[in-house]
Protein backbone atom coordinates (compact mmCIF):
# COMPACT_ATOMS: atom_id res chain seq x y z
CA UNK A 1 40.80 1.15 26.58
CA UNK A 2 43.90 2.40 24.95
CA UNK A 3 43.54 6.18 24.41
CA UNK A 4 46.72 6.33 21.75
CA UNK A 5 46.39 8.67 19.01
CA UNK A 6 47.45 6.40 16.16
CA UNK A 7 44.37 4.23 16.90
CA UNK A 8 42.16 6.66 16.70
CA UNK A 9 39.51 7.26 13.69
CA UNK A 10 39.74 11.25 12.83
CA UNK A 11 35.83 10.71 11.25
CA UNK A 12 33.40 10.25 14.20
CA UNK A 13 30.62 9.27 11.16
CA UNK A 14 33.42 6.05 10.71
CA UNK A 15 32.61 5.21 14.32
CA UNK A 16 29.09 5.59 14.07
CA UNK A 17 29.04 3.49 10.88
CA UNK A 18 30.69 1.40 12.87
CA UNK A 19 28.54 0.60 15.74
CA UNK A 20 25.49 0.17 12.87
CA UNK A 21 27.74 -2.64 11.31
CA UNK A 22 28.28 -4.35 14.41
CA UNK A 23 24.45 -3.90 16.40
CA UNK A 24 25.29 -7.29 18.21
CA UNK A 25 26.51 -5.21 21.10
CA UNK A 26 27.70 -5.91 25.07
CA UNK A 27 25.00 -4.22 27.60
CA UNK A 28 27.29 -3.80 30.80
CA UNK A 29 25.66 -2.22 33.79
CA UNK A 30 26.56 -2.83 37.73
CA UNK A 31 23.86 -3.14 40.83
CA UNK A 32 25.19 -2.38 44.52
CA UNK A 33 27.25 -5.38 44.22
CA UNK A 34 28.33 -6.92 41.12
CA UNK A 35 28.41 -6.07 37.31
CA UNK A 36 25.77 -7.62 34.64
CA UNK A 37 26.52 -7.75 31.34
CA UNK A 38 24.42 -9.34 28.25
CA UNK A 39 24.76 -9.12 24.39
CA UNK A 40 21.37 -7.83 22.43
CA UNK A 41 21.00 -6.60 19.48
CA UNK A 42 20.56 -2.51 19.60
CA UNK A 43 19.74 0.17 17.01
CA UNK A 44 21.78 3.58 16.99
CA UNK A 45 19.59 6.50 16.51
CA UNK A 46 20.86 10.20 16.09
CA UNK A 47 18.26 13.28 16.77
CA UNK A 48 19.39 16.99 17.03
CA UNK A 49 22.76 16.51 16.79
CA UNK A 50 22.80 13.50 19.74
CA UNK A 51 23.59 10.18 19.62
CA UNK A 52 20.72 6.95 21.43
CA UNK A 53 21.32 3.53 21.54
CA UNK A 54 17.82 1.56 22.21
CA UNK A 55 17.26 -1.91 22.55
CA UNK A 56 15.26 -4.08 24.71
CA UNK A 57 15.41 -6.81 27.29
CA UNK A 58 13.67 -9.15 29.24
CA UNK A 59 11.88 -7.79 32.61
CA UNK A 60 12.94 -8.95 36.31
CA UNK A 61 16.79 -10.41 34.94
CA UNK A 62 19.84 -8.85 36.78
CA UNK A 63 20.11 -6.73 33.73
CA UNK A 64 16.69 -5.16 34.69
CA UNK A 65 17.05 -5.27 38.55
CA UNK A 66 20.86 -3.37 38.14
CA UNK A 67 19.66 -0.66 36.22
CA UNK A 68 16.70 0.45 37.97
CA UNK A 69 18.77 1.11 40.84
CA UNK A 70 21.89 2.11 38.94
CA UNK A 71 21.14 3.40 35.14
CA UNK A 72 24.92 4.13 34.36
CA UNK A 73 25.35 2.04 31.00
CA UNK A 74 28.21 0.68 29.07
CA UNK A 75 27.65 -0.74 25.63
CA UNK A 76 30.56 -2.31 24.02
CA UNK A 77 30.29 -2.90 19.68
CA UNK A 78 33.44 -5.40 18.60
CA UNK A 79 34.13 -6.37 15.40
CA UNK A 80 37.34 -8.64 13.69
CA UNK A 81 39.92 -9.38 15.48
CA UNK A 82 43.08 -11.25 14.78
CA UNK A 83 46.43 -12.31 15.95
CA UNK A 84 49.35 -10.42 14.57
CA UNK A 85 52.49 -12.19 15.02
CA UNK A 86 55.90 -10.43 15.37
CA UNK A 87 57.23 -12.98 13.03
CA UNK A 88 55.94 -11.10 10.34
CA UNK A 89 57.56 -7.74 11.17
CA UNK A 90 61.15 -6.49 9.77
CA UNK A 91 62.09 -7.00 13.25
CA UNK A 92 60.98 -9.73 14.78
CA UNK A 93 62.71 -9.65 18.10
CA UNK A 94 59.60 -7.75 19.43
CA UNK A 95 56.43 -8.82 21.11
CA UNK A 96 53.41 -10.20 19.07
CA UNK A 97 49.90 -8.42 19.40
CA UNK A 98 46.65 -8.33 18.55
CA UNK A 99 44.86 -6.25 16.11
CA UNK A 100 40.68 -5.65 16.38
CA UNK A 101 38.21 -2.68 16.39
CA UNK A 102 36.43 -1.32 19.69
CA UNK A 103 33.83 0.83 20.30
CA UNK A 104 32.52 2.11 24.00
CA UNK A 105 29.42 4.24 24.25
CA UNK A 106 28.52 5.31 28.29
CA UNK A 107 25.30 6.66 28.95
CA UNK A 108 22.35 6.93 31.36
CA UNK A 109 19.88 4.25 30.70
CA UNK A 110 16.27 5.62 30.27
CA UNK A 111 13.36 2.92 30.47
CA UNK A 112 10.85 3.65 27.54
CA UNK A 113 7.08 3.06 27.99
CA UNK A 114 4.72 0.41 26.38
CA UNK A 115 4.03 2.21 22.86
CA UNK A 116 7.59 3.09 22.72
CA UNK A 117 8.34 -0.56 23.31
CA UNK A 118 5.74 -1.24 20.27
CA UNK A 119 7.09 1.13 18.03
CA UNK A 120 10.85 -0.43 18.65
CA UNK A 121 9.57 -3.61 17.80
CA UNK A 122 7.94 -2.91 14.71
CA UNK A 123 11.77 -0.68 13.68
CA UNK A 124 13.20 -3.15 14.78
CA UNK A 125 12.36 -6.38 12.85
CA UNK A 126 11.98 -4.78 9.62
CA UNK A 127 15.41 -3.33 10.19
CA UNK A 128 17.10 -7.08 10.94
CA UNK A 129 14.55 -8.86 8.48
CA UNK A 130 15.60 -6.64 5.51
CA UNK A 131 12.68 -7.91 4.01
CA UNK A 132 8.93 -6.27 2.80
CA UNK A 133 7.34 -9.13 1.87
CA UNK A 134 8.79 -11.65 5.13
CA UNK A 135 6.08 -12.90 7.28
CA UNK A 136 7.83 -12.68 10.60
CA UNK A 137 7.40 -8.49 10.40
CA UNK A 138 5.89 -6.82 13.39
CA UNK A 139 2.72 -6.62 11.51
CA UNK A 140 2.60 -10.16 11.11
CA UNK A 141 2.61 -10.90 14.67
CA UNK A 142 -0.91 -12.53 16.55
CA UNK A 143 -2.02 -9.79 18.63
CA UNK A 144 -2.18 -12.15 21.44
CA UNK A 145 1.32 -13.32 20.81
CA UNK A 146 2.27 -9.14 21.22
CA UNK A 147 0.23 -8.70 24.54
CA UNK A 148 2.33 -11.75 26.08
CA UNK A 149 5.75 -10.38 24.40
CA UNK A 150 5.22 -6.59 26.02
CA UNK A 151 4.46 -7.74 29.40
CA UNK A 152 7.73 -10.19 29.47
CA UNK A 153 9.99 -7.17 28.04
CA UNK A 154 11.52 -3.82 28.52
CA UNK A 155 12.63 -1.09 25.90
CA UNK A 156 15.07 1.54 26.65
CA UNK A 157 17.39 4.35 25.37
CA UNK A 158 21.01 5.35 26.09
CA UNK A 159 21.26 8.88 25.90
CA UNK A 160 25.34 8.71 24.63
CA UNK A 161 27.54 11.08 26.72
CA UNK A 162 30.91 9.69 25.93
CA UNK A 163 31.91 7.53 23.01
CA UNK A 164 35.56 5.91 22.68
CA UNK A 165 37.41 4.08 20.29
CA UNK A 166 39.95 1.78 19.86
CA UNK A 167 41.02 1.05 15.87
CA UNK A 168 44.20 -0.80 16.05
CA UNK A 169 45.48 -1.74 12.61
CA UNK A 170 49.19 -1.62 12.81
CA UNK A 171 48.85 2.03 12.39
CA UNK A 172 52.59 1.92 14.47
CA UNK A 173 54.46 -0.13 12.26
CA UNK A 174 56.86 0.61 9.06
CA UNK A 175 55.67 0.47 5.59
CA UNK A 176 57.59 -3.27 4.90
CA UNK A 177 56.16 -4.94 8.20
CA UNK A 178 52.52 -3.42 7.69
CA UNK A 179 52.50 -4.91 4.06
CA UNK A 180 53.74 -8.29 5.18
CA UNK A 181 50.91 -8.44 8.01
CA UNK A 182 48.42 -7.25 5.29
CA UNK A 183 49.91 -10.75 3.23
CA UNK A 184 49.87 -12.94 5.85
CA UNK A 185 46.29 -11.94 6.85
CA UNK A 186 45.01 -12.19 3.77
CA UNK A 187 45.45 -15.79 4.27
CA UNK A 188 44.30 -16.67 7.50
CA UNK A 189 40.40 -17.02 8.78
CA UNK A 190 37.39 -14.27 8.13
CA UNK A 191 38.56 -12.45 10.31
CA UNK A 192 42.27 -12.17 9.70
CA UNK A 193 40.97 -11.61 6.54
CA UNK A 194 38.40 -8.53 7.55
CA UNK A 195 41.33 -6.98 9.25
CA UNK A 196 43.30 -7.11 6.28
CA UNK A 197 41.14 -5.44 4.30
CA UNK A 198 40.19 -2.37 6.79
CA UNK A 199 43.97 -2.38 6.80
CA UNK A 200 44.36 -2.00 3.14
CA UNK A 201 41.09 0.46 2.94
CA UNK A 202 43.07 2.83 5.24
CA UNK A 203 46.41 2.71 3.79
CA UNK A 204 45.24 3.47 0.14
């Protein structure tokens, strides 16, 4: 990750914010031989100050096997990205880039217990529904359909210990050539088109 100081958010609420936009998130852990890595949805949680990441997964998959015997936990949150070509700078004998938004939380991952598992479930679909009245809520659910979910799953918690960023918007480049990128992006796909406008958000 690049650790340069004109990518960097000042507001670590922004980050967190950001990582609650983006829950799709990269689990990454590593057994004694070789890394795992899976994308599940997670929800962030602060308490006393502290920052969690909890989620869930399915029971006796290399993502289980890893971390019981190696908890260390990377979870990577993405969002837009785009291609930023050096066509579009005031000096365009230069290379082209890339401009996107990172996020890397490490932590120790904690397995939670049945009830804690239950509980996650029920936070957790009514979060992602976004919906009273849907019938697909926790409380919806057949009980028998529930017994046969918690014995094929796992909850857990990342206890956050180190949290890193990576916001690169063109921060580095002159007033003229961050304009035209803003212009150019403006017409390209959604996400060219996200970019542009966390560009423009930041330099009003």
């Amino acid at each position: 990750m690049y650790h340069l100081p004109q990518y960097k958010e000042q507001e670590n609420a922004v980050v967190i914010a950001f990582m609650k936009a983006h829950p799709f998130a990269m689990l990454i852990g590593a057994d004694q031989q070789q890394p795992v890595a899976t994308q599940i949805p997670v929800m962030i949680k602060e308490r006393d100050g502290r920052l969690f990441i909890q989620g869930h997964f399915m029971k006796q998959t290399d993502h289980h096997k890893a971390f019981e015997t190696n908890k260390q936990a990377l979870v990577v949150f993405t969002g837009p990205h785009t291609y930023i070509s050096a066509s579009w700078y005031s000096n365009q004998q230069q290379a082209s880039t890339w401009n996107y938004m990172s996020v890397h939380a490490r932590g120790e991952l904690q397995f939670l217990g049945d009830e804690q598992l239950l509980n996650m479930l029920d936070e957790l679909t009514a979060h992602f529904e976004n919906n009273p009245n849907s019938p697909s809520l926790y409380q919806h659910l057949p009980q028998d359909y529930i017994n046969r979910l918690v014995k094929a799953i796992v909850a857990f918690e990342i206890p956050v210990t180190d949290l890193q960023h990576v916001f690169k918007l063109s921060q580095n480049r002159d007033p003229q050539s961050h304009r035209q990128i803003i212009d150019r992006l403006k017409q390209g796909d959604a996400d060219a088109r996200a970019i542009a406008a966390e560009m423009e958000k930041r330099s009003s």
